[in-house]
C-alpha atoms as a PDB file:
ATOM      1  CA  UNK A   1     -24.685   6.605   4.766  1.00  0.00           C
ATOM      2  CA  UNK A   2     -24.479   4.388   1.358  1.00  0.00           C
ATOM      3  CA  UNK A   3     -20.914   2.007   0.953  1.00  0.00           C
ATOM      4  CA  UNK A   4     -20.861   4.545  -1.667  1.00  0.00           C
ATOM      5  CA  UNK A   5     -20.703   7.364   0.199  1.00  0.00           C
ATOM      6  CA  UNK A   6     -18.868   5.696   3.028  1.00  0.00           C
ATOM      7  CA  UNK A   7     -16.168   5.047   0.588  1.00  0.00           C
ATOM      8  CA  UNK A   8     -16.041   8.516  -0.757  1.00  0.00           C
ATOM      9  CA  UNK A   9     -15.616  10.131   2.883  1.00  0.00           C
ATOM     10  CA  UNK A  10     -12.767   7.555   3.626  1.00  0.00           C
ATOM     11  CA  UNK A  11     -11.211   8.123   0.214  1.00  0.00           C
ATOM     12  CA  UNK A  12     -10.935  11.569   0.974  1.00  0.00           C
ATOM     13  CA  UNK A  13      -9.703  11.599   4.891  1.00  0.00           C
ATOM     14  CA  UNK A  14      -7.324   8.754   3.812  1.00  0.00           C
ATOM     15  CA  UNK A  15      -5.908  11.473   0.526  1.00  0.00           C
ATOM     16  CA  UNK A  16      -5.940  13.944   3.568  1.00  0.00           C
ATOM     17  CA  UNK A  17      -3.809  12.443   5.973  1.00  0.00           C
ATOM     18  CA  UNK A  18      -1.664  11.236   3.484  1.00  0.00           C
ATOM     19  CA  UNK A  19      -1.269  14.599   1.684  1.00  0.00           C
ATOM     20  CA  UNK A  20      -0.236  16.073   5.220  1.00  0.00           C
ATOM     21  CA  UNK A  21       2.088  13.619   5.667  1.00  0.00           C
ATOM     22  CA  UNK A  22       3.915  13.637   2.138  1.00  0.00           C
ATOM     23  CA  UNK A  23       3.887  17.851   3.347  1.00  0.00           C
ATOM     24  CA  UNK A  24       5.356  17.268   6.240  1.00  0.00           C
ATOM     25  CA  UNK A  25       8.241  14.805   5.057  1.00  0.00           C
ATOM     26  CA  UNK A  26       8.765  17.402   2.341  1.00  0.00           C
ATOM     27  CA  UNK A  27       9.044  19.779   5.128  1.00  0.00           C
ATOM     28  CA  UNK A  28      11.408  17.772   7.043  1.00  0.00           C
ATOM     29  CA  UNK A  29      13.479  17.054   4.174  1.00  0.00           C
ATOM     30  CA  UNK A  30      14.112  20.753   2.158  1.00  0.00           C
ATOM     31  CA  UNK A  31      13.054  22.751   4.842  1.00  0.00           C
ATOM     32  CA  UNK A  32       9.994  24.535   3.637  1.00  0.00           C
ATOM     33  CA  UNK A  33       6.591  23.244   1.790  1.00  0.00           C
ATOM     34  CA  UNK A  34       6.468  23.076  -2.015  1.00  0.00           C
ATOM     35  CA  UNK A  35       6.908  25.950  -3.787  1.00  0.00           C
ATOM     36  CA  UNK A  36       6.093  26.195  -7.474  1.00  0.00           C
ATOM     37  CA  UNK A  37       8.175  29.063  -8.360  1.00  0.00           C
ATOM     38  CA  UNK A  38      11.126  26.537  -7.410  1.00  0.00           C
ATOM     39  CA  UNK A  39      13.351  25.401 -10.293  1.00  0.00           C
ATOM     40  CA  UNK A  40      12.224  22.529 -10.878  1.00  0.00           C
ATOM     41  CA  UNK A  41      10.840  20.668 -14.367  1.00  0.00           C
ATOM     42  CA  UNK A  42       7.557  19.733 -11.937  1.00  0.00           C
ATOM     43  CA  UNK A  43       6.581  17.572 -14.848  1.00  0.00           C
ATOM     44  CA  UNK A  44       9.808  15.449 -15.100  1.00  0.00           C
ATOM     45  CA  UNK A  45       9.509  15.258 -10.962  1.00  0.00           C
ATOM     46  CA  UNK A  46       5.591  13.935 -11.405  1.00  0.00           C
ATOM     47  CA  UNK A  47       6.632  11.996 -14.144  1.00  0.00           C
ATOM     48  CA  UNK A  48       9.273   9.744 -12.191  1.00  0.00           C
ATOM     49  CA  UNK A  49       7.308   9.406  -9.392  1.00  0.00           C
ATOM     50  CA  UNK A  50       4.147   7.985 -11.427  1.00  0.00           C
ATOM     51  CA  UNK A  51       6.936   5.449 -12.553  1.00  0.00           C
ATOM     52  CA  UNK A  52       7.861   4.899  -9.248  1.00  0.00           C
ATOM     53  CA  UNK A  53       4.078   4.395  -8.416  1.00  0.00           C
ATOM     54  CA  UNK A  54       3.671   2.081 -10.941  1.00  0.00           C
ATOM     55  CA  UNK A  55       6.820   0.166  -9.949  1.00  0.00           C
ATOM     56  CA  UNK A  56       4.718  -0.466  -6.675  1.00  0.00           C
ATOM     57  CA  UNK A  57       1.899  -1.254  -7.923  1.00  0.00           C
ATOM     58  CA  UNK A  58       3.487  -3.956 -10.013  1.00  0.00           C
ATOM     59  CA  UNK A  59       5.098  -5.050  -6.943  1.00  0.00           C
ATOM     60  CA  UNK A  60       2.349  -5.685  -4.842  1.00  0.00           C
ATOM     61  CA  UNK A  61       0.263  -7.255  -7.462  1.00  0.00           C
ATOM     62  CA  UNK A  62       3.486  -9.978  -7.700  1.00  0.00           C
ATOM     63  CA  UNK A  63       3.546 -10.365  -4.141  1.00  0.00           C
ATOM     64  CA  UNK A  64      -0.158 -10.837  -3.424  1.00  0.00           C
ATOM     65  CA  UNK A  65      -0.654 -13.145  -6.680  1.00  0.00           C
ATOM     66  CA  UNK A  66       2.591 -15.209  -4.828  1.00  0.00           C
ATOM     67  CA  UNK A  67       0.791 -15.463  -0.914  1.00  0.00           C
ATOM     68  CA  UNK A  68      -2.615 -16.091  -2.853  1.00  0.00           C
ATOM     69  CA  UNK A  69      -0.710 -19.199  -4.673  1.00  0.00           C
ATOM     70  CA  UNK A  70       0.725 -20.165  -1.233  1.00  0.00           C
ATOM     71  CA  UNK A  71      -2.602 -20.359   0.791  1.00  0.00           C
ATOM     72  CA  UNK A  72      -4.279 -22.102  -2.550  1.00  0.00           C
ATOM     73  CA  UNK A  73      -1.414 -25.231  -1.946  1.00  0.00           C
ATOM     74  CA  UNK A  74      -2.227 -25.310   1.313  1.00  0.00           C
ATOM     75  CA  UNK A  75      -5.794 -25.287   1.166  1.00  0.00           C
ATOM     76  CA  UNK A  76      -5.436 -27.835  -1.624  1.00  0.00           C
ATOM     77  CA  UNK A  77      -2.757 -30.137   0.077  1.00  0.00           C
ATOM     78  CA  UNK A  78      -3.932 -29.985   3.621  1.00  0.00           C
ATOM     79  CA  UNK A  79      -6.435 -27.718   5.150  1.00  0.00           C
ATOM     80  CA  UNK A  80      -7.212 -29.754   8.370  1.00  0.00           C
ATOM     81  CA  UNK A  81      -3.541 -29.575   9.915  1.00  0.00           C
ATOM     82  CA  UNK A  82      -3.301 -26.967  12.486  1.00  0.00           C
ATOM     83  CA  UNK A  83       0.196 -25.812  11.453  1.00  0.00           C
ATOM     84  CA  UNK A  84      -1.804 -25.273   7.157  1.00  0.00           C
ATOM     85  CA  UNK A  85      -4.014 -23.371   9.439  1.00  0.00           C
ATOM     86  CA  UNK A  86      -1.789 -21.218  11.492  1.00  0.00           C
ATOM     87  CA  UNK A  87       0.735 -20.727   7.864  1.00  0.00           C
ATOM     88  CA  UNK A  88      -2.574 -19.795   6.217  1.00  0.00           C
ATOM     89  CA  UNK A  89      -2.775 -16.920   9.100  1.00  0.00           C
ATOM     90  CA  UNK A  90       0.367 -15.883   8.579  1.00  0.00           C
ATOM     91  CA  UNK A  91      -0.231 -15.633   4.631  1.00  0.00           C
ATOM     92  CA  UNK A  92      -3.464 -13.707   4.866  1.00  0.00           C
ATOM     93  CA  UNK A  93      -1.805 -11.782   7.309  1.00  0.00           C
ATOM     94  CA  UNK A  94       0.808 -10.927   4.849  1.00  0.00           C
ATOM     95  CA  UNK A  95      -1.714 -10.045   2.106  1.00  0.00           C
ATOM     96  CA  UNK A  96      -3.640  -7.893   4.623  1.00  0.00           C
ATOM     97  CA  UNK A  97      -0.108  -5.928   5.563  1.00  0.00           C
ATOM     98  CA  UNK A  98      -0.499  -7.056   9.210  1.00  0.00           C
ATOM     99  CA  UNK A  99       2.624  -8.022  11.273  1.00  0.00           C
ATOM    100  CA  UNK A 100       1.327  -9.286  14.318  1.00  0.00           C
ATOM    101  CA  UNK A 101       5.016 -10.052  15.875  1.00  0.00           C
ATOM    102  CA  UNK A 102       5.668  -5.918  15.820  1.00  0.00           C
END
């Protein structure tokens, strides 16, 4: 299979379990899927939770842009020391959304 088509198929299981998920903690929450016919202004409720995306996104560009400035003075002020090494872990760590302590 192509990267290309690799990343398709993954884009799509990852939307899938995802999807499920956001169904089921709807479920959990109002006690029954999504129903249209519900009165709700479903454009209003899409609208604030695009803003609400996009207050995410904007937060984990600012937090990546801050570890990526951290590992850059470490590199740059001392990359041979095994504790600039271990932080540098840590940081990448961080980036990657690992925590290796859980």
């Amino acid at each position: 299979m192509s990267e290309r088509g690799y990343h398709l198929e993954r884009t799509k299981h990852l939307f899938g379990k995802v999807a499920d998920s956001q169904e089921d903690k709807g479920i959990a929450k109002y006690g029954k899927p999504l129903d249209p016919m519900d009165n709700y202004d479903w454009l209003q409720m899409a609208l604030e939770e695009q803003v609400d995306g996009t207050k995410y996104l904007i937060a984990e560009m600012e937090k990546r842009r801050n570890i990526i400035n951290e590992i850059r003075l470490l590199v740059a002020d001392n990359c041979s020391s095994f504790a600039a090494f271990q932080e540098i872990k840590q940081l990448l760590d961080r980036l990657e959304g690992v925590n290796r302590d859980a």
